[in-house]
PDB file of N, CA and C in Angstrom:
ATOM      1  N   UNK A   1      -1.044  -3.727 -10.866  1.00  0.00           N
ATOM      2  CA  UNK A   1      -1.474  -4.376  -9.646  1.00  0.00           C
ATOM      3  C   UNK A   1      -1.515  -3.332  -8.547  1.00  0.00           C
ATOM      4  N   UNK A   2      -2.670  -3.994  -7.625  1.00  0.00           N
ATOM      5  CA  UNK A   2      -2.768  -2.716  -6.960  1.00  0.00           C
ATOM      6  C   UNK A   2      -2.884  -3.147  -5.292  1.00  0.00           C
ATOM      7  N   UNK A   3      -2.710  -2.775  -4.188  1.00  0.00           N
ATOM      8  CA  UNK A   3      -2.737  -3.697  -3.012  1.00  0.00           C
ATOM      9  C   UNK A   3      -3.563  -2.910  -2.043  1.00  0.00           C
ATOM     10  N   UNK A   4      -4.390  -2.561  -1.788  1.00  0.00           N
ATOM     11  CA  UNK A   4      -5.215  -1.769  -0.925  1.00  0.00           C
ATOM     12  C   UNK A   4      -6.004  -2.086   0.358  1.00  0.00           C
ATOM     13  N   UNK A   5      -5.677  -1.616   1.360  1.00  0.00           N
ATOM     14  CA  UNK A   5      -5.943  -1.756   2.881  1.00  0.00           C
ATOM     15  C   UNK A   5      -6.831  -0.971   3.492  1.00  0.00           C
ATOM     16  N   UNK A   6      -7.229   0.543   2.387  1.00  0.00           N
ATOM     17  CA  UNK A   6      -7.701   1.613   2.849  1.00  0.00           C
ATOM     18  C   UNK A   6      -8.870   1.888   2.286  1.00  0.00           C
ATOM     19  N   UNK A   7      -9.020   1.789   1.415  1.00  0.00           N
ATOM     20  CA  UNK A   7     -10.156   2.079   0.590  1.00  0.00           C
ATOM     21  C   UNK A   7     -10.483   3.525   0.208  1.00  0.00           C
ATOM     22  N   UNK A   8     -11.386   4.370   0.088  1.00  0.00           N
ATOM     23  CA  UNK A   8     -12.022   5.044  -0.107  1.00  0.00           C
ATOM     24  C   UNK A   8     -11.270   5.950  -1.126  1.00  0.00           C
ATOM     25  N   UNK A   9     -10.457   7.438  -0.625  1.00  0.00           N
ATOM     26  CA  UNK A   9      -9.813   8.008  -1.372  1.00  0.00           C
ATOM     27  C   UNK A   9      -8.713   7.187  -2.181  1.00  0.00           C
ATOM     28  N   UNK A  10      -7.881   7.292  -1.630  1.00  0.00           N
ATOM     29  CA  UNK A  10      -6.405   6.374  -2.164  1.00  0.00           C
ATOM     30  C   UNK A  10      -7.172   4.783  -3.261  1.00  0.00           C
ATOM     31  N   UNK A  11      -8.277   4.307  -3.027  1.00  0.00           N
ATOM     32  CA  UNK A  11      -8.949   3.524  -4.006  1.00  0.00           C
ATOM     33  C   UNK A  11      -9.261   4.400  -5.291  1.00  0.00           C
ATOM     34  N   UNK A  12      -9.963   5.264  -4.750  1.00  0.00           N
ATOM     35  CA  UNK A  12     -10.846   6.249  -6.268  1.00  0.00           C
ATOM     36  C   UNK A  12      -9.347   6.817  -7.107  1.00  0.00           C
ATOM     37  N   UNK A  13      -8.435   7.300  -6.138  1.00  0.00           N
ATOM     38  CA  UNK A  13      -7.407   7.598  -7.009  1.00  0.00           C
ATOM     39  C   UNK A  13      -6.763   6.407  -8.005  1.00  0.00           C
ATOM     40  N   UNK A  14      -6.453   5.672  -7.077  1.00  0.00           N
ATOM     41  CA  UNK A  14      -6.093   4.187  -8.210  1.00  0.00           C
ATOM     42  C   UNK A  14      -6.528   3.790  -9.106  1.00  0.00           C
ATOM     43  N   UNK A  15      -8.006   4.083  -9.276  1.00  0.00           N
ATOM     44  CA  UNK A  15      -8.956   4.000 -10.175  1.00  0.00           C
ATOM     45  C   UNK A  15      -8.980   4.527 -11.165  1.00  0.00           C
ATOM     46  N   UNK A  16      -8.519   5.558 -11.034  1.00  0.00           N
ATOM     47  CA  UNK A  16      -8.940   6.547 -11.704  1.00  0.00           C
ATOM     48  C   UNK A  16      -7.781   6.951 -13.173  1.00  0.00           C
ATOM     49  N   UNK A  17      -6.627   5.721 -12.702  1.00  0.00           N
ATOM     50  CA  UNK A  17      -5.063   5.750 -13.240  1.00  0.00           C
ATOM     51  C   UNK A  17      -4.924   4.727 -13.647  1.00  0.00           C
ATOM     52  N   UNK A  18      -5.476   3.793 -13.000  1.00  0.00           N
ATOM     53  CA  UNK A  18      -5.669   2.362 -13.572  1.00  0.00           C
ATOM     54  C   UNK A  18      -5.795   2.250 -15.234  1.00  0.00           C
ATOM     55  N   UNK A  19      -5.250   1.192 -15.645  1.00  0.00           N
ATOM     56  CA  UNK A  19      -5.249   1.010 -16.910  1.00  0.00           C
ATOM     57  C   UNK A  19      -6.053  -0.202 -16.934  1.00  0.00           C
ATOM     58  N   UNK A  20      -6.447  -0.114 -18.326  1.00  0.00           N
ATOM     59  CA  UNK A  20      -7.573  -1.681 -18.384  1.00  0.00           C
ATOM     60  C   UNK A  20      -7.411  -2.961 -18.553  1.00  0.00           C
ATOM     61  N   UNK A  21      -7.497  -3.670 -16.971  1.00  0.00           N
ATOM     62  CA  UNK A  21      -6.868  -4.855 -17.350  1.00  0.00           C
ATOM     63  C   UNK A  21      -6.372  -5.096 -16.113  1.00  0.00           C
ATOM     64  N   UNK A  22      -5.914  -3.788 -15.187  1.00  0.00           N
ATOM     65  CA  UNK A  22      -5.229  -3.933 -13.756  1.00  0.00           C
ATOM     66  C   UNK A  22      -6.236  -4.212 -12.999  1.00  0.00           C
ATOM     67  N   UNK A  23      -5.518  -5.378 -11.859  1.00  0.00           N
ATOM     68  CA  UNK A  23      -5.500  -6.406 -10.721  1.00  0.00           C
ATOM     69  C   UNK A  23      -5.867  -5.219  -9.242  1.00  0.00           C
ATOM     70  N   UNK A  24      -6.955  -5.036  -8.854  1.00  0.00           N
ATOM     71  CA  UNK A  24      -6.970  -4.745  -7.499  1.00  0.00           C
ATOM     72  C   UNK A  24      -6.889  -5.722  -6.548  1.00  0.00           C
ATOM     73  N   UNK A  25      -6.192  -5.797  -5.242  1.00  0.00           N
ATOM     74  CA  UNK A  25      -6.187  -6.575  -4.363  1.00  0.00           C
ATOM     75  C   UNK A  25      -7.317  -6.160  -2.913  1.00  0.00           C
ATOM     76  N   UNK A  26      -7.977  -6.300  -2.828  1.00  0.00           N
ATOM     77  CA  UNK A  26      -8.417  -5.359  -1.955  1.00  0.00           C
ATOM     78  C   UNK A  26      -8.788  -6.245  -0.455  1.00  0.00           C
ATOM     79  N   UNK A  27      -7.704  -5.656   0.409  1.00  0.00           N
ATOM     80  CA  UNK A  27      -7.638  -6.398   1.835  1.00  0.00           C
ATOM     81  C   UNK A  27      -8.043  -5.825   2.855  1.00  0.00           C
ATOM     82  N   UNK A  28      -8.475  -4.660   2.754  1.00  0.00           N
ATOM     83  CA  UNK A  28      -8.956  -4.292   3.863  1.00  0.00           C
ATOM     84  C   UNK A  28      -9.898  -2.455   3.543  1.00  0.00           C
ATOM     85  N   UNK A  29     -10.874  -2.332   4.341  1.00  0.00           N
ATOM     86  CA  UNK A  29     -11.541  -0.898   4.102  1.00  0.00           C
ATOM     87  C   UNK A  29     -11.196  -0.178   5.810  1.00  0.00           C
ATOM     88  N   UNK A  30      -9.842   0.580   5.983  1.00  0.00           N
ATOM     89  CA  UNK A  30      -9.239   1.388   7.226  1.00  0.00           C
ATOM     90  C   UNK A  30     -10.583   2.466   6.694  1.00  0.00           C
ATOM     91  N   UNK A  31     -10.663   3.664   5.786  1.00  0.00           N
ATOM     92  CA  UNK A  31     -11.158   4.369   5.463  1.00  0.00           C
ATOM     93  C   UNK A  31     -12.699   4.474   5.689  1.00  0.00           C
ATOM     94  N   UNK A  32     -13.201   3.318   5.815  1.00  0.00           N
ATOM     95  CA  UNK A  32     -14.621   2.722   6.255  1.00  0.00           C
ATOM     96  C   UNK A  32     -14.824   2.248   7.593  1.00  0.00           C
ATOM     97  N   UNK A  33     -13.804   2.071   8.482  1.00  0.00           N
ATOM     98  CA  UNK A  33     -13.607   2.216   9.633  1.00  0.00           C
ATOM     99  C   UNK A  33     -13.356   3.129  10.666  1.00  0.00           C
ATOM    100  N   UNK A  34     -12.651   4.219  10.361  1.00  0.00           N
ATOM    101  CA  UNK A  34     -12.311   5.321  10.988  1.00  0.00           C
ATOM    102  C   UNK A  34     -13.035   6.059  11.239  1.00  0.00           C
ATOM    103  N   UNK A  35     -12.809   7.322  12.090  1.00  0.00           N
ATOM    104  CA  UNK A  35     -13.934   8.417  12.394  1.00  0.00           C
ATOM    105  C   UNK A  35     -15.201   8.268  12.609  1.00  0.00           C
ATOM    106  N   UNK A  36     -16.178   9.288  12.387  1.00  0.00           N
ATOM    107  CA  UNK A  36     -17.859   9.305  12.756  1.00  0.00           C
ATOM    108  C   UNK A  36     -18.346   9.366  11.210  1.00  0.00           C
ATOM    109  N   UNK A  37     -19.043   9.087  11.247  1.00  0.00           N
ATOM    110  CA  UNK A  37     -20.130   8.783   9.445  1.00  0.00           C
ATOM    111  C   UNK A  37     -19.670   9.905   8.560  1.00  0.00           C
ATOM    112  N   UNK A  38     -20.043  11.092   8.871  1.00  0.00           N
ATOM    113  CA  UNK A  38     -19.634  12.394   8.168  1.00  0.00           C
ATOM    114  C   UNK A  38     -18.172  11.821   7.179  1.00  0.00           C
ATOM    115  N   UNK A  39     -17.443  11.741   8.103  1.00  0.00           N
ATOM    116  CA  UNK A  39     -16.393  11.271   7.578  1.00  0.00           C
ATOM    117  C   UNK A  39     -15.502  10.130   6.978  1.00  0.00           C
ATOM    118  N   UNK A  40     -16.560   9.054   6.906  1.00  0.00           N
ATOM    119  CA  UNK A  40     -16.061   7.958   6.535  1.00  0.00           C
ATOM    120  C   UNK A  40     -16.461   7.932   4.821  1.00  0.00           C
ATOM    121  N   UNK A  41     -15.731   7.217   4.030  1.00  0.00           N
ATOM    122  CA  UNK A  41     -16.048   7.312   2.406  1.00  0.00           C
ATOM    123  C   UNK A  41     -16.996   5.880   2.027  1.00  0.00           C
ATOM    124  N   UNK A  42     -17.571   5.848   1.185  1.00  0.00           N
ATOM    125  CA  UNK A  42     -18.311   4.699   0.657  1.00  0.00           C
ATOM    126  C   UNK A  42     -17.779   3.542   0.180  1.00  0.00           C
ATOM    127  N   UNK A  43     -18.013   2.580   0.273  1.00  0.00           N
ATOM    128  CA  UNK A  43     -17.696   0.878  -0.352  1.00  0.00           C
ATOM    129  C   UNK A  43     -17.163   1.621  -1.521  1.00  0.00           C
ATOM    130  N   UNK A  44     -15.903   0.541  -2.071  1.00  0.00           N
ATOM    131  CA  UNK A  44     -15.305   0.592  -3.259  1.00  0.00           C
ATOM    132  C   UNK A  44     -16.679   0.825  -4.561  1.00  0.00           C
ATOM    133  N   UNK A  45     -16.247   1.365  -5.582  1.00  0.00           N
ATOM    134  CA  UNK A  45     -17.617   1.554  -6.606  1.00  0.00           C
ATOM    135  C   UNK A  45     -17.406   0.626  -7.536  1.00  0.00           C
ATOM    136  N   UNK A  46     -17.604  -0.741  -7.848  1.00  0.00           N
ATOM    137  CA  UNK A  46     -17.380  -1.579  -8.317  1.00  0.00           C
ATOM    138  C   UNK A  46     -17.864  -1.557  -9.655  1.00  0.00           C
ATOM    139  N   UNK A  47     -18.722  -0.486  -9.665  1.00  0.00           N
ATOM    140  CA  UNK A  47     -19.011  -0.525 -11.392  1.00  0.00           C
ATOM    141  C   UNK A  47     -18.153   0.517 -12.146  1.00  0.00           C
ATOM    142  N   UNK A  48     -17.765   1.771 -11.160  1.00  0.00           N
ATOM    143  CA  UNK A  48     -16.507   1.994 -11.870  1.00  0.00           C
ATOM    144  C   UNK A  48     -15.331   1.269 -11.841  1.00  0.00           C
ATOM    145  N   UNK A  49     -15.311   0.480 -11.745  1.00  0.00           N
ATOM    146  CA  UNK A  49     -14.124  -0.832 -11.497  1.00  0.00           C
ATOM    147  C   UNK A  49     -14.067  -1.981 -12.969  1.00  0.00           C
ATOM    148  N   UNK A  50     -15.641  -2.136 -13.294  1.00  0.00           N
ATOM    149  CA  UNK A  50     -16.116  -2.885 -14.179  1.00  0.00           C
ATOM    150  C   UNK A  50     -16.036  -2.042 -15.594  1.00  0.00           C
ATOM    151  N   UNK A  51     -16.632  -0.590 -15.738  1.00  0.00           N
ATOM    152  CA  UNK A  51     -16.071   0.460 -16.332  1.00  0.00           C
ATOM    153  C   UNK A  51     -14.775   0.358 -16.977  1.00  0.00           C
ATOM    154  N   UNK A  52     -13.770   0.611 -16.285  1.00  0.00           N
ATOM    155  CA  UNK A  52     -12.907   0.584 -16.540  1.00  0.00           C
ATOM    156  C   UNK A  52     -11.606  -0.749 -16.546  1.00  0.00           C
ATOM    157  N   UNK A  53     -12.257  -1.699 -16.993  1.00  0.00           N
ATOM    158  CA  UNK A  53     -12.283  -2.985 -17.148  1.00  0.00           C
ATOM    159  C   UNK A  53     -11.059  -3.768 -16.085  1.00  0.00           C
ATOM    160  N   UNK A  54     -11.059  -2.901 -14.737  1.00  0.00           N
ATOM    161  CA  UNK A  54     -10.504  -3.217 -13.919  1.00  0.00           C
ATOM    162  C   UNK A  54     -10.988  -4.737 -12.708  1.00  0.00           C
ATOM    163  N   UNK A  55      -9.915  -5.389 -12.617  1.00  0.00           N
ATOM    164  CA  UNK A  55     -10.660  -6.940 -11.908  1.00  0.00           C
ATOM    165  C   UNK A  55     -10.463  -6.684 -10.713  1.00  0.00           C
ATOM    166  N   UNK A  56     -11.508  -6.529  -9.680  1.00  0.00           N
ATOM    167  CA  UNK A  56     -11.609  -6.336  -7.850  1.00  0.00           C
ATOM    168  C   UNK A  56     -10.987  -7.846  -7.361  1.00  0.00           C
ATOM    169  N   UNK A  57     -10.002  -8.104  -6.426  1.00  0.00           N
ATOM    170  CA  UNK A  57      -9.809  -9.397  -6.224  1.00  0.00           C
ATOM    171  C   UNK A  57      -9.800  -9.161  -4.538  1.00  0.00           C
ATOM    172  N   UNK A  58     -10.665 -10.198  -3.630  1.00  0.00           N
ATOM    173  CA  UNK A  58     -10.497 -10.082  -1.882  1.00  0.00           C
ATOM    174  C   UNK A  58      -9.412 -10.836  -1.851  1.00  0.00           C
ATOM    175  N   UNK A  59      -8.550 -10.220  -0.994  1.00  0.00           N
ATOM    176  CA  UNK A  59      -7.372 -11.107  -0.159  1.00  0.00           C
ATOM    177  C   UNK A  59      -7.530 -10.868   1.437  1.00  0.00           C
ATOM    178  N   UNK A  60      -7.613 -12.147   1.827  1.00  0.00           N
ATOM    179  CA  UNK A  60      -7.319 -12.062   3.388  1.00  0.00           C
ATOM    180  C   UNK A  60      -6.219 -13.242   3.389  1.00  0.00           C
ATOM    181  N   UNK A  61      -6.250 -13.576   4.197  1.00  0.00           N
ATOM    182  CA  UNK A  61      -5.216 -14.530   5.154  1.00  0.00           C
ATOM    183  C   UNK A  61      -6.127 -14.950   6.286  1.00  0.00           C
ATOM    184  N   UNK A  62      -5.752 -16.513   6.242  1.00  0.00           N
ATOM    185  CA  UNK A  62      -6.638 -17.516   6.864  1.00  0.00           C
ATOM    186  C   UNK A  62      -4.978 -18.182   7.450  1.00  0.00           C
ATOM    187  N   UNK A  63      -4.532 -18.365   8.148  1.00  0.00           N
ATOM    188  CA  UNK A  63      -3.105 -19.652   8.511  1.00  0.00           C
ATOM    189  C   UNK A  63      -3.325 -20.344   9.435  1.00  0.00           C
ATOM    190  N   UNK A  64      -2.971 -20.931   9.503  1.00  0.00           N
ATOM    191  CA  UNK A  64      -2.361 -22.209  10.747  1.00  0.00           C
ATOM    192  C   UNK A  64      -1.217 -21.923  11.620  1.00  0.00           C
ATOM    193  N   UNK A  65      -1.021 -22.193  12.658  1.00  0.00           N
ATOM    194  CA  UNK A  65       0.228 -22.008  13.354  1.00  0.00           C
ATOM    195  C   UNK A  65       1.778 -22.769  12.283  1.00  0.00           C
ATOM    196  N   UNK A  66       1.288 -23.965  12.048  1.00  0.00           N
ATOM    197  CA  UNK A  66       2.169 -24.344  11.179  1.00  0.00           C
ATOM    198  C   UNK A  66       2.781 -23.583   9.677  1.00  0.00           C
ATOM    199  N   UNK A  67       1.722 -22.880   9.465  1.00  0.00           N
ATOM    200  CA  UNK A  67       1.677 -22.383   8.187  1.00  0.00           C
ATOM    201  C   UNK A  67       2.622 -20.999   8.464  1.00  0.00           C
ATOM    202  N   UNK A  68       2.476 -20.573   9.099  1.00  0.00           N
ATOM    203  CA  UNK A  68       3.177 -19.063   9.954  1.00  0.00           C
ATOM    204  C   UNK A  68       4.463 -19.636   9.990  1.00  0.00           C
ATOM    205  N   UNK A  69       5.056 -20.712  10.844  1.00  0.00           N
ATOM    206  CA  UNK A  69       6.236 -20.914  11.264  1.00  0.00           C
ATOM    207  C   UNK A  69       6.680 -21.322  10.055  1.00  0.00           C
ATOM    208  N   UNK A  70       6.080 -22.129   9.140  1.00  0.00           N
ATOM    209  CA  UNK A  70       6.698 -22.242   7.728  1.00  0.00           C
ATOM    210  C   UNK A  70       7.218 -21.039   6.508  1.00  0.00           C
ATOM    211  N   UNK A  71       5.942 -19.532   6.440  1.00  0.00           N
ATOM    212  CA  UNK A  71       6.601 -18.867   5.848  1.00  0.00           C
ATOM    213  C   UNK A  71       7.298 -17.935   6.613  1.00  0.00           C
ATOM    214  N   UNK A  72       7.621 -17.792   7.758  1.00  0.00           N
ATOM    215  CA  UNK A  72       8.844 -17.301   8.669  1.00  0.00           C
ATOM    216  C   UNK A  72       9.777 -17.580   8.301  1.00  0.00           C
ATOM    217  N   UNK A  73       9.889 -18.827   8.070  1.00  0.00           N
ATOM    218  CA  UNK A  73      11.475 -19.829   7.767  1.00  0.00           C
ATOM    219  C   UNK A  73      11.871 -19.545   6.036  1.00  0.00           C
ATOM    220  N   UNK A  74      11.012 -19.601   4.984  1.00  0.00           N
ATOM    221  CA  UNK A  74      10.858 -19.333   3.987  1.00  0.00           C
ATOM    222  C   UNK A  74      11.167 -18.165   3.563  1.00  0.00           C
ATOM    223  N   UNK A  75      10.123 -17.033   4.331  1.00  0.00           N
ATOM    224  CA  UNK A  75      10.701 -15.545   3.970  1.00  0.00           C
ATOM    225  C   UNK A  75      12.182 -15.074   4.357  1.00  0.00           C
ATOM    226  N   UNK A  76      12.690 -15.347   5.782  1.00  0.00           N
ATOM    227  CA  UNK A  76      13.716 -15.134   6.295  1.00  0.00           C
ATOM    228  C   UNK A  76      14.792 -15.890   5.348  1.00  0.00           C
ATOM    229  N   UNK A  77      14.849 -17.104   4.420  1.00  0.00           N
ATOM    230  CA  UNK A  77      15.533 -17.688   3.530  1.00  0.00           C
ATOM    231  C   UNK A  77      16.022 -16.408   2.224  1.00  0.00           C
ATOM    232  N   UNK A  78      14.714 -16.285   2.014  1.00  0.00           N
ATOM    233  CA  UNK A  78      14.369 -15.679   0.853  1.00  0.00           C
ATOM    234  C   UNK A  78      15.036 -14.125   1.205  1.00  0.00           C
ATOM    235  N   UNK A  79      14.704 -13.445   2.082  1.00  0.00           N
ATOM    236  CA  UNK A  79      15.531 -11.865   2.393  1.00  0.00           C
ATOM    237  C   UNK A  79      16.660 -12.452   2.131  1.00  0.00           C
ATOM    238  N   UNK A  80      17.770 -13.384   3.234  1.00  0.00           N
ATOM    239  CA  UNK A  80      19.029 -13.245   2.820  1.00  0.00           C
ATOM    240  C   UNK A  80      19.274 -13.364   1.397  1.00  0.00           C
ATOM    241  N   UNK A  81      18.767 -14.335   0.723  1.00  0.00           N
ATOM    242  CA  UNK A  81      19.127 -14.286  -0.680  1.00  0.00           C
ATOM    243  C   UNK A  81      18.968 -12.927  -1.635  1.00  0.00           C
ATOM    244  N   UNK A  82      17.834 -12.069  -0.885  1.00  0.00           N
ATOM    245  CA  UNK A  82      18.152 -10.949  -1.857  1.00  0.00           C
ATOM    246  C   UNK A  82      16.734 -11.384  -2.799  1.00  0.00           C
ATOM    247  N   UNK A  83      15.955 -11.819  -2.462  1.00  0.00           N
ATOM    248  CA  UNK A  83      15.034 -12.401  -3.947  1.00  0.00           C
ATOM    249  C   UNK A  83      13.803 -11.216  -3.192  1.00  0.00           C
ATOM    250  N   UNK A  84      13.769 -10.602  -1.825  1.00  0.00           N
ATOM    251  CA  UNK A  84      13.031  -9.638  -1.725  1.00  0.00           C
ATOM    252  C   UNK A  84      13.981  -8.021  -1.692  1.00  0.00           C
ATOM    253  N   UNK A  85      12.797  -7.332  -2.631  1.00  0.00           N
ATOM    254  CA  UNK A  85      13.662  -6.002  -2.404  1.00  0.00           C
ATOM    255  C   UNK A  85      12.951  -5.087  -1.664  1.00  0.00           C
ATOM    256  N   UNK A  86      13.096  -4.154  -1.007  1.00  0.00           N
ATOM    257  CA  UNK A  86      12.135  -3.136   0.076  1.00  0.00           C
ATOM    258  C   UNK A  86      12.862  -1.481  -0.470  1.00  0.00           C
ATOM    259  N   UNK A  87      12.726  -0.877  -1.542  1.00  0.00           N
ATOM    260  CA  UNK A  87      13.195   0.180  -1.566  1.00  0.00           C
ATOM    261  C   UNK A  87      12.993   1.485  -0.226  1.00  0.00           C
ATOM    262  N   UNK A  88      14.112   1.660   0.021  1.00  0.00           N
ATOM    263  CA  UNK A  88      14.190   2.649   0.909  1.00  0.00           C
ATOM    264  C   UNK A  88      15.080   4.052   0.165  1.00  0.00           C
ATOM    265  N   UNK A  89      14.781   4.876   0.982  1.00  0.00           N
ATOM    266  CA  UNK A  89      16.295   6.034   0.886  1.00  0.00           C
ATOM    267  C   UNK A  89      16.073   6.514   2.587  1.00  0.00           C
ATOM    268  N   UNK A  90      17.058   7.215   2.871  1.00  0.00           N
ATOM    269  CA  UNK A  90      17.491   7.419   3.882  1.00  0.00           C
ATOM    270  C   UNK A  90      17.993   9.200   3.564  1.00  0.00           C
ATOM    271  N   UNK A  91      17.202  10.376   4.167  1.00  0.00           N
ATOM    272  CA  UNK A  91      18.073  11.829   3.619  1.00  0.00           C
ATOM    273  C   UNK A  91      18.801  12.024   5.291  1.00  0.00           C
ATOM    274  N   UNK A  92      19.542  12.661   4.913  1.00  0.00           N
ATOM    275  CA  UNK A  92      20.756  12.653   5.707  1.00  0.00           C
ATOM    276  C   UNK A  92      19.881  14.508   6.330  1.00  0.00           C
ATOM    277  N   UNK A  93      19.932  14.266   7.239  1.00  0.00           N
ATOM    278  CA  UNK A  93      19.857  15.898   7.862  1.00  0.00           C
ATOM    279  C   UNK A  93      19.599  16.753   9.090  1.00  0.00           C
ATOM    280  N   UNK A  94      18.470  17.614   9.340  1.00  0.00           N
ATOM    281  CA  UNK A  94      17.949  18.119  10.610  1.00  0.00           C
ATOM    282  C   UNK A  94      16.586  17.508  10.384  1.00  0.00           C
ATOM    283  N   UNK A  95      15.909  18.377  11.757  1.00  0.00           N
ATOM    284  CA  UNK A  95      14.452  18.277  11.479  1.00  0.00           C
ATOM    285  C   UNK A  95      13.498  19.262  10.656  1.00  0.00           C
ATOM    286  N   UNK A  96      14.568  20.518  10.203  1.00  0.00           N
ATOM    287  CA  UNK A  96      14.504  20.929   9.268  1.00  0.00           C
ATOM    288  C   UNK A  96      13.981  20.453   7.951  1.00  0.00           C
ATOM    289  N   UNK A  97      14.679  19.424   7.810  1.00  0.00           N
ATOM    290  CA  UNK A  97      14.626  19.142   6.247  1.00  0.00           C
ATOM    291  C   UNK A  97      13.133  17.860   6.115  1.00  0.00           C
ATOM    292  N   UNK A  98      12.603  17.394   7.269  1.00  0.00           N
ATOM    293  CA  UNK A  98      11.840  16.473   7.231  1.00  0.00           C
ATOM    294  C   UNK A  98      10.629  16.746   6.201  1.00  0.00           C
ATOM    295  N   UNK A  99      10.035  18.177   6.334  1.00  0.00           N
ATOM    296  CA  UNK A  99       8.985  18.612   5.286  1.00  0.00           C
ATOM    297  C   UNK A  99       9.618  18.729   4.017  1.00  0.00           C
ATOM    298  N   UNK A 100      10.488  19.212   3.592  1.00  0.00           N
ATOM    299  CA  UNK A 100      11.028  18.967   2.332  1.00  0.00           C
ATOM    300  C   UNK A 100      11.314  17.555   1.771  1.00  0.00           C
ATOM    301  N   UNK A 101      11.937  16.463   2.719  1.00  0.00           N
ATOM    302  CA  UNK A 101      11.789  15.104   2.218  1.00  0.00           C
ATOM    303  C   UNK A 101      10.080  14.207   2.565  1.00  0.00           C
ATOM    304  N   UNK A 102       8.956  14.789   3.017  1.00  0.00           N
ATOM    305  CA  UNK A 102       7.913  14.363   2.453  1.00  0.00           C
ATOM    306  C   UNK A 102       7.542  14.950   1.455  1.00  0.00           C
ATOM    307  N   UNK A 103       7.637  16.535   1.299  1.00  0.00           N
ATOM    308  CA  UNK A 103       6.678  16.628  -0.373  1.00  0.00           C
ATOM    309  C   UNK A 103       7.533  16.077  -1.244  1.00  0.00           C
ATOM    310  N   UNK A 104       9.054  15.932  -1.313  1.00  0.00           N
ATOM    311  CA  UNK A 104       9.320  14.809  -1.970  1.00  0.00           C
ATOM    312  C   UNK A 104       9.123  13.728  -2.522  1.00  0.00           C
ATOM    313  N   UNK A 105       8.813  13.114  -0.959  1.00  0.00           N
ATOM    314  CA  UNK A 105       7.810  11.747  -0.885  1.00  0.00           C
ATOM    315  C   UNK A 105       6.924  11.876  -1.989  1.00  0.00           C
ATOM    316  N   UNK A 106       6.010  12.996  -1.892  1.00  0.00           N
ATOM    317  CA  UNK A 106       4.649  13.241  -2.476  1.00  0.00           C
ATOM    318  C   UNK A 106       4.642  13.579  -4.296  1.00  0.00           C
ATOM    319  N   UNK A 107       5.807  13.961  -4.479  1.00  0.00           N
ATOM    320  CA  UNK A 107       6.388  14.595  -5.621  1.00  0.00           C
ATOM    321  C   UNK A 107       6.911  13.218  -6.483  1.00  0.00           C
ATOM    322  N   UNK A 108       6.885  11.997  -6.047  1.00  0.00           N
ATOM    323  CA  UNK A 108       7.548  10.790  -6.339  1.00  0.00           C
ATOM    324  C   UNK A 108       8.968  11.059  -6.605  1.00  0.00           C
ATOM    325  N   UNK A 109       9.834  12.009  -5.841  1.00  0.00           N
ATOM    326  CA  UNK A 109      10.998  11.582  -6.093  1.00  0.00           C
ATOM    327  C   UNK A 109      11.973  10.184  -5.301  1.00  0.00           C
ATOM    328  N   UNK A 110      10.831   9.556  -4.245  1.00  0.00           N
ATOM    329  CA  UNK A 110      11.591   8.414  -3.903  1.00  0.00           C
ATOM    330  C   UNK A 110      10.834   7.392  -3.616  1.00  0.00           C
ATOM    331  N   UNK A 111      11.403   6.420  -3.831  1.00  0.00           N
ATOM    332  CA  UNK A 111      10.331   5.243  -3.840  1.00  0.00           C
ATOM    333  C   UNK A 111      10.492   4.383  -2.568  1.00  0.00           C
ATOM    334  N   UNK A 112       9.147   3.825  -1.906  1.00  0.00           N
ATOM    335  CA  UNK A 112       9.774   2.829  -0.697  1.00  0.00           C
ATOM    336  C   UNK A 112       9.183   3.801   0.169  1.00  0.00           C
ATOM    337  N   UNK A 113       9.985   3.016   1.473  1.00  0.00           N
ATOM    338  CA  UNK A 113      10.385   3.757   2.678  1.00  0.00           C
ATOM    339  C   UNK A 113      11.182   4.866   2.723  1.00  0.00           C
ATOM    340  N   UNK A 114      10.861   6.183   3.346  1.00  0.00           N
ATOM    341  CA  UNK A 114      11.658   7.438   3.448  1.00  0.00           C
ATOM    342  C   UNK A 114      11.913   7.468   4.710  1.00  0.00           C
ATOM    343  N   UNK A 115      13.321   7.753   4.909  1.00  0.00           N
ATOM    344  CA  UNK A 115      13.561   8.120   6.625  1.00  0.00           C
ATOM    345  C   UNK A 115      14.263   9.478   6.714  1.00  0.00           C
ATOM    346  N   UNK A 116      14.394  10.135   8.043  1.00  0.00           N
ATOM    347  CA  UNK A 116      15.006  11.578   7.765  1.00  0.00           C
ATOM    348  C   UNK A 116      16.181  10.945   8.835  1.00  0.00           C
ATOM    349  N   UNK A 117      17.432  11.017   8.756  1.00  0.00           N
ATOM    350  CA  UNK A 117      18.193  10.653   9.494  1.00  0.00           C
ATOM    351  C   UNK A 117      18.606  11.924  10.298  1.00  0.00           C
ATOM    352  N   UNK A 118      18.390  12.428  11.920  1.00  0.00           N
ATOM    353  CA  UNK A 118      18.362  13.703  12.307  1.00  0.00           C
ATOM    354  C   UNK A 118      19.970  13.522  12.532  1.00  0.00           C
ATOM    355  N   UNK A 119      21.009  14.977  12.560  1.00  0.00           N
ATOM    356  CA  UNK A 119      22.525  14.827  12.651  1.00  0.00           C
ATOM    357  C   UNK A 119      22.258  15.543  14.119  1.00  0.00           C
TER     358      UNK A 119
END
């Protein structure tokens, strides 16, 4: 499964790793929005999508005021219980060490949210 907001690069890469059979979510094109033409990337390629027997799925969000205040109450239930998890790490250090804990990042040694905690 795949959840995508951006499109263009970070899509083709997903693609490209995707196994046959995986779920794209695709909510938004940032990548098709940004900058001047030169620089913007093309619509998702849906036949390499079909190719690689990957299923394109649109998600937006449509709510109600009611509907909001309901999964507010729901999600906030659901964190305390622990039934959501948000992996983080936290490296302990200077501002030194901040480039070493992104190629980290980049290296997949941590999953989630990364923070540099400055001492």
């Amino acid at each position: 499964m795949f959840f995508d907001v951006v499109g263009g690069a970070q899509y083709e890469a997903a693609l490209q790793v995707a196994r046959p059979g995986a779920r794209f979510a695709l909510c938004g094109s940032l990548s098709s929005q940004l900058g001047d033409a030169a620089e913007r990337f093309p619509k998702p390629d849906r036949a390499a999508a079909e190719a690689r027997n990957v299923e394109l799925l649109p998600f937006s969000c449509y709510h109600t005021p009611d509907q909001i205040v309901a999964w507010q109450e729901h999600f906030g239930t659901w964190l305390a219980e622990g039934r959501f998890v948000h992996p983080q790490t936290v490296v302990e250090g200077g501002i030194e060490d901040v480039p070493a804990a992104f190629l980290a990042l980049l290296q997949g040694a941590y999953r989630g949210n990364v923070s540099v905690r400055l001492s």
